[in-house]
Protein backbone atom coordinates (compact mmCIF):
# COMPACT_ATOMS: atom_id res chain seq x y z
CA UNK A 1 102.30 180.82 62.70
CA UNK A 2 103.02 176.85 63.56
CA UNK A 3 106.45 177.50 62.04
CA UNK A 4 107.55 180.02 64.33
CA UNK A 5 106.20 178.38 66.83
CA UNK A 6 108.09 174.97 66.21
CA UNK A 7 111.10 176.70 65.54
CA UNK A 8 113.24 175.18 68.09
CA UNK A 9 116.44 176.78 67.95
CA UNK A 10 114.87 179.87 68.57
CA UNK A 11 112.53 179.20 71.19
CA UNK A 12 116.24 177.23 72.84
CA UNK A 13 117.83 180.82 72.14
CA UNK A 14 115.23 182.66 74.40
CA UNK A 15 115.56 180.44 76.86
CA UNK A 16 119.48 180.85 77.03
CA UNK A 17 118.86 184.69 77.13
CA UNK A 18 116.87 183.90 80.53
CA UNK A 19 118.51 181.24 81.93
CA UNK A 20 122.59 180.08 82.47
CA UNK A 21 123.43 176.98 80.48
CA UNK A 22 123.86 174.79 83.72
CA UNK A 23 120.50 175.84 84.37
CA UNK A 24 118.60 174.45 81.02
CA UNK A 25 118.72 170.49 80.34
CA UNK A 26 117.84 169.74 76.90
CA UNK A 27 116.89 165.96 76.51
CA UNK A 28 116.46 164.06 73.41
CA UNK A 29 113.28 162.03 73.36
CA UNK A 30 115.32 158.84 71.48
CA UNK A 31 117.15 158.22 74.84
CA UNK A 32 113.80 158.21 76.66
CA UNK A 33 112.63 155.60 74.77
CA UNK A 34 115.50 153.55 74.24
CA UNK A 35 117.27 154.42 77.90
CA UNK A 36 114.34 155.37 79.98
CA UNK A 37 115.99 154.53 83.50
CA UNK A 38 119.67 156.40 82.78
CA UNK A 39 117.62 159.72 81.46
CA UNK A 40 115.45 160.00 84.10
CA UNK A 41 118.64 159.10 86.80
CA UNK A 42 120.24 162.28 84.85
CA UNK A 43 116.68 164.46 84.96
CA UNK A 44 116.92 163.68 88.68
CA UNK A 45 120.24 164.44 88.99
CA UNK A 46 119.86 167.98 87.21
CA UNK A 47 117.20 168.56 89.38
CA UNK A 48 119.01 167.65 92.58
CA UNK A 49 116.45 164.96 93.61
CA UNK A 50 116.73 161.80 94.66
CA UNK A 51 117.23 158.70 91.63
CA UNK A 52 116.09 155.99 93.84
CA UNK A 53 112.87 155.52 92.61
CA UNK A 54 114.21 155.22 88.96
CA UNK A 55 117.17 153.17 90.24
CA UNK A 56 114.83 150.51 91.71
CA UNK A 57 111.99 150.57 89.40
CA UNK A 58 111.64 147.41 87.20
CA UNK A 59 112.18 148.01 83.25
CA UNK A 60 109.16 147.19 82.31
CA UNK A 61 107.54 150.44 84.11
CA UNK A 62 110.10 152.53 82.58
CA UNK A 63 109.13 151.43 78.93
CA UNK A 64 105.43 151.06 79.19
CA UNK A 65 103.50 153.66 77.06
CA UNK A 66 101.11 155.92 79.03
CA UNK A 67 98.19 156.97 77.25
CA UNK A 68 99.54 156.29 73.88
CA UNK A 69 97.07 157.07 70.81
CA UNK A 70 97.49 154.21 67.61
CA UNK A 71 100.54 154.72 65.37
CA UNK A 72 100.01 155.91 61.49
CA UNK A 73 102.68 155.66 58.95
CA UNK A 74 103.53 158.98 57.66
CA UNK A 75 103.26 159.48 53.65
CA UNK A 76 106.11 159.39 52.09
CA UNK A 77 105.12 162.48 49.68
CA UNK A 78 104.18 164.53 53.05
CA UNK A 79 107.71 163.40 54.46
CA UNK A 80 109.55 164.61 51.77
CA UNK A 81 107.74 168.02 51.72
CA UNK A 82 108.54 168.25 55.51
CA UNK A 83 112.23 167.80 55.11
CA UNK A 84 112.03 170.17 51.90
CA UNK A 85 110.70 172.83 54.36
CA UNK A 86 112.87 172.16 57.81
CA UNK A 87 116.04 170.68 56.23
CA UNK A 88 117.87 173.95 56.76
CA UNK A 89 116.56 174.55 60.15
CA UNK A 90 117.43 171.29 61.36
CA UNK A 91 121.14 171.45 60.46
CA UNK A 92 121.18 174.56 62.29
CA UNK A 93 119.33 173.21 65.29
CA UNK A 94 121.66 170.16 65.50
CA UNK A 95 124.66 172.54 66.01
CA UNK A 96 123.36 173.40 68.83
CA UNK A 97 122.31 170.34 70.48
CA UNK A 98 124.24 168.54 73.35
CA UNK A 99 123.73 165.04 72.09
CA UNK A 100 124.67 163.58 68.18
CA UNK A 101 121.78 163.50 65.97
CA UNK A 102 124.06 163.38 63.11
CA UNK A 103 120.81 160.40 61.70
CA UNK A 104 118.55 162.60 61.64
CA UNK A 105 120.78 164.80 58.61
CA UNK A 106 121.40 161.49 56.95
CA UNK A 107 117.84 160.74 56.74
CA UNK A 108 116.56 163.92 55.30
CA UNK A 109 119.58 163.83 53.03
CA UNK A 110 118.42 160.76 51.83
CA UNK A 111 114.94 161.99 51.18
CA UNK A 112 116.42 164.82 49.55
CA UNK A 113 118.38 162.56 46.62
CA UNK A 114 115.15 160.46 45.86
């Protein structure tokens, strides 16, 4: 089902049974929207292309929404079912990550106390 689908750390551990480490580049989408220009320099870099047009691009490009939907506000009682159901999975998951996403625990640990 969607579960196993979503299931990130697995579908991450498939891909490291096909491909070398230095071969995957796992990306969090927080530093695309708060440091467009330095991931994209680093997805260029991984890729062995060339940054330039990243480099030179003004900021403005880098941080304008493309085809963006409107924005809804998540219910709290649906959050807190969410985080009841992945909790466990996410600590896992953020083991294995190359970035620190220690915020995202705290949150759904806060959720979890109310």
């Amino acid at each position: 089902g969607s579960r196993g689908r979503g299931n990130y750390l697995r579908c991450m551990q498939n891909w490291r049974e096909v491909f070398a480490s230095d071969q995957m580049l796992i990306l969090n989408y927080e530093d695309l929207i708060s440091r467009p220009r330095e991931l994209l320099v680093s997805v260029s870099e991984f890729l062995g292309v060339s940054t330039n047009v990243y480099q030179s691009m003004e900021e403005q490009l880098l941080r304008d929404r493309v085809f963006s939907g409107p924005s809804y506000q998540m219910p709290e009682m649906l959050r807190e079912a969410l985080v009841e159901i992945y909790y466990a999975s996410l600590v896992e998951l953020c083991a294995h990550l190359p970035f620190d996403v220690d915020h995202w625990i705290l949150g759904c640990e806060k959720s979890l106390r109310c």
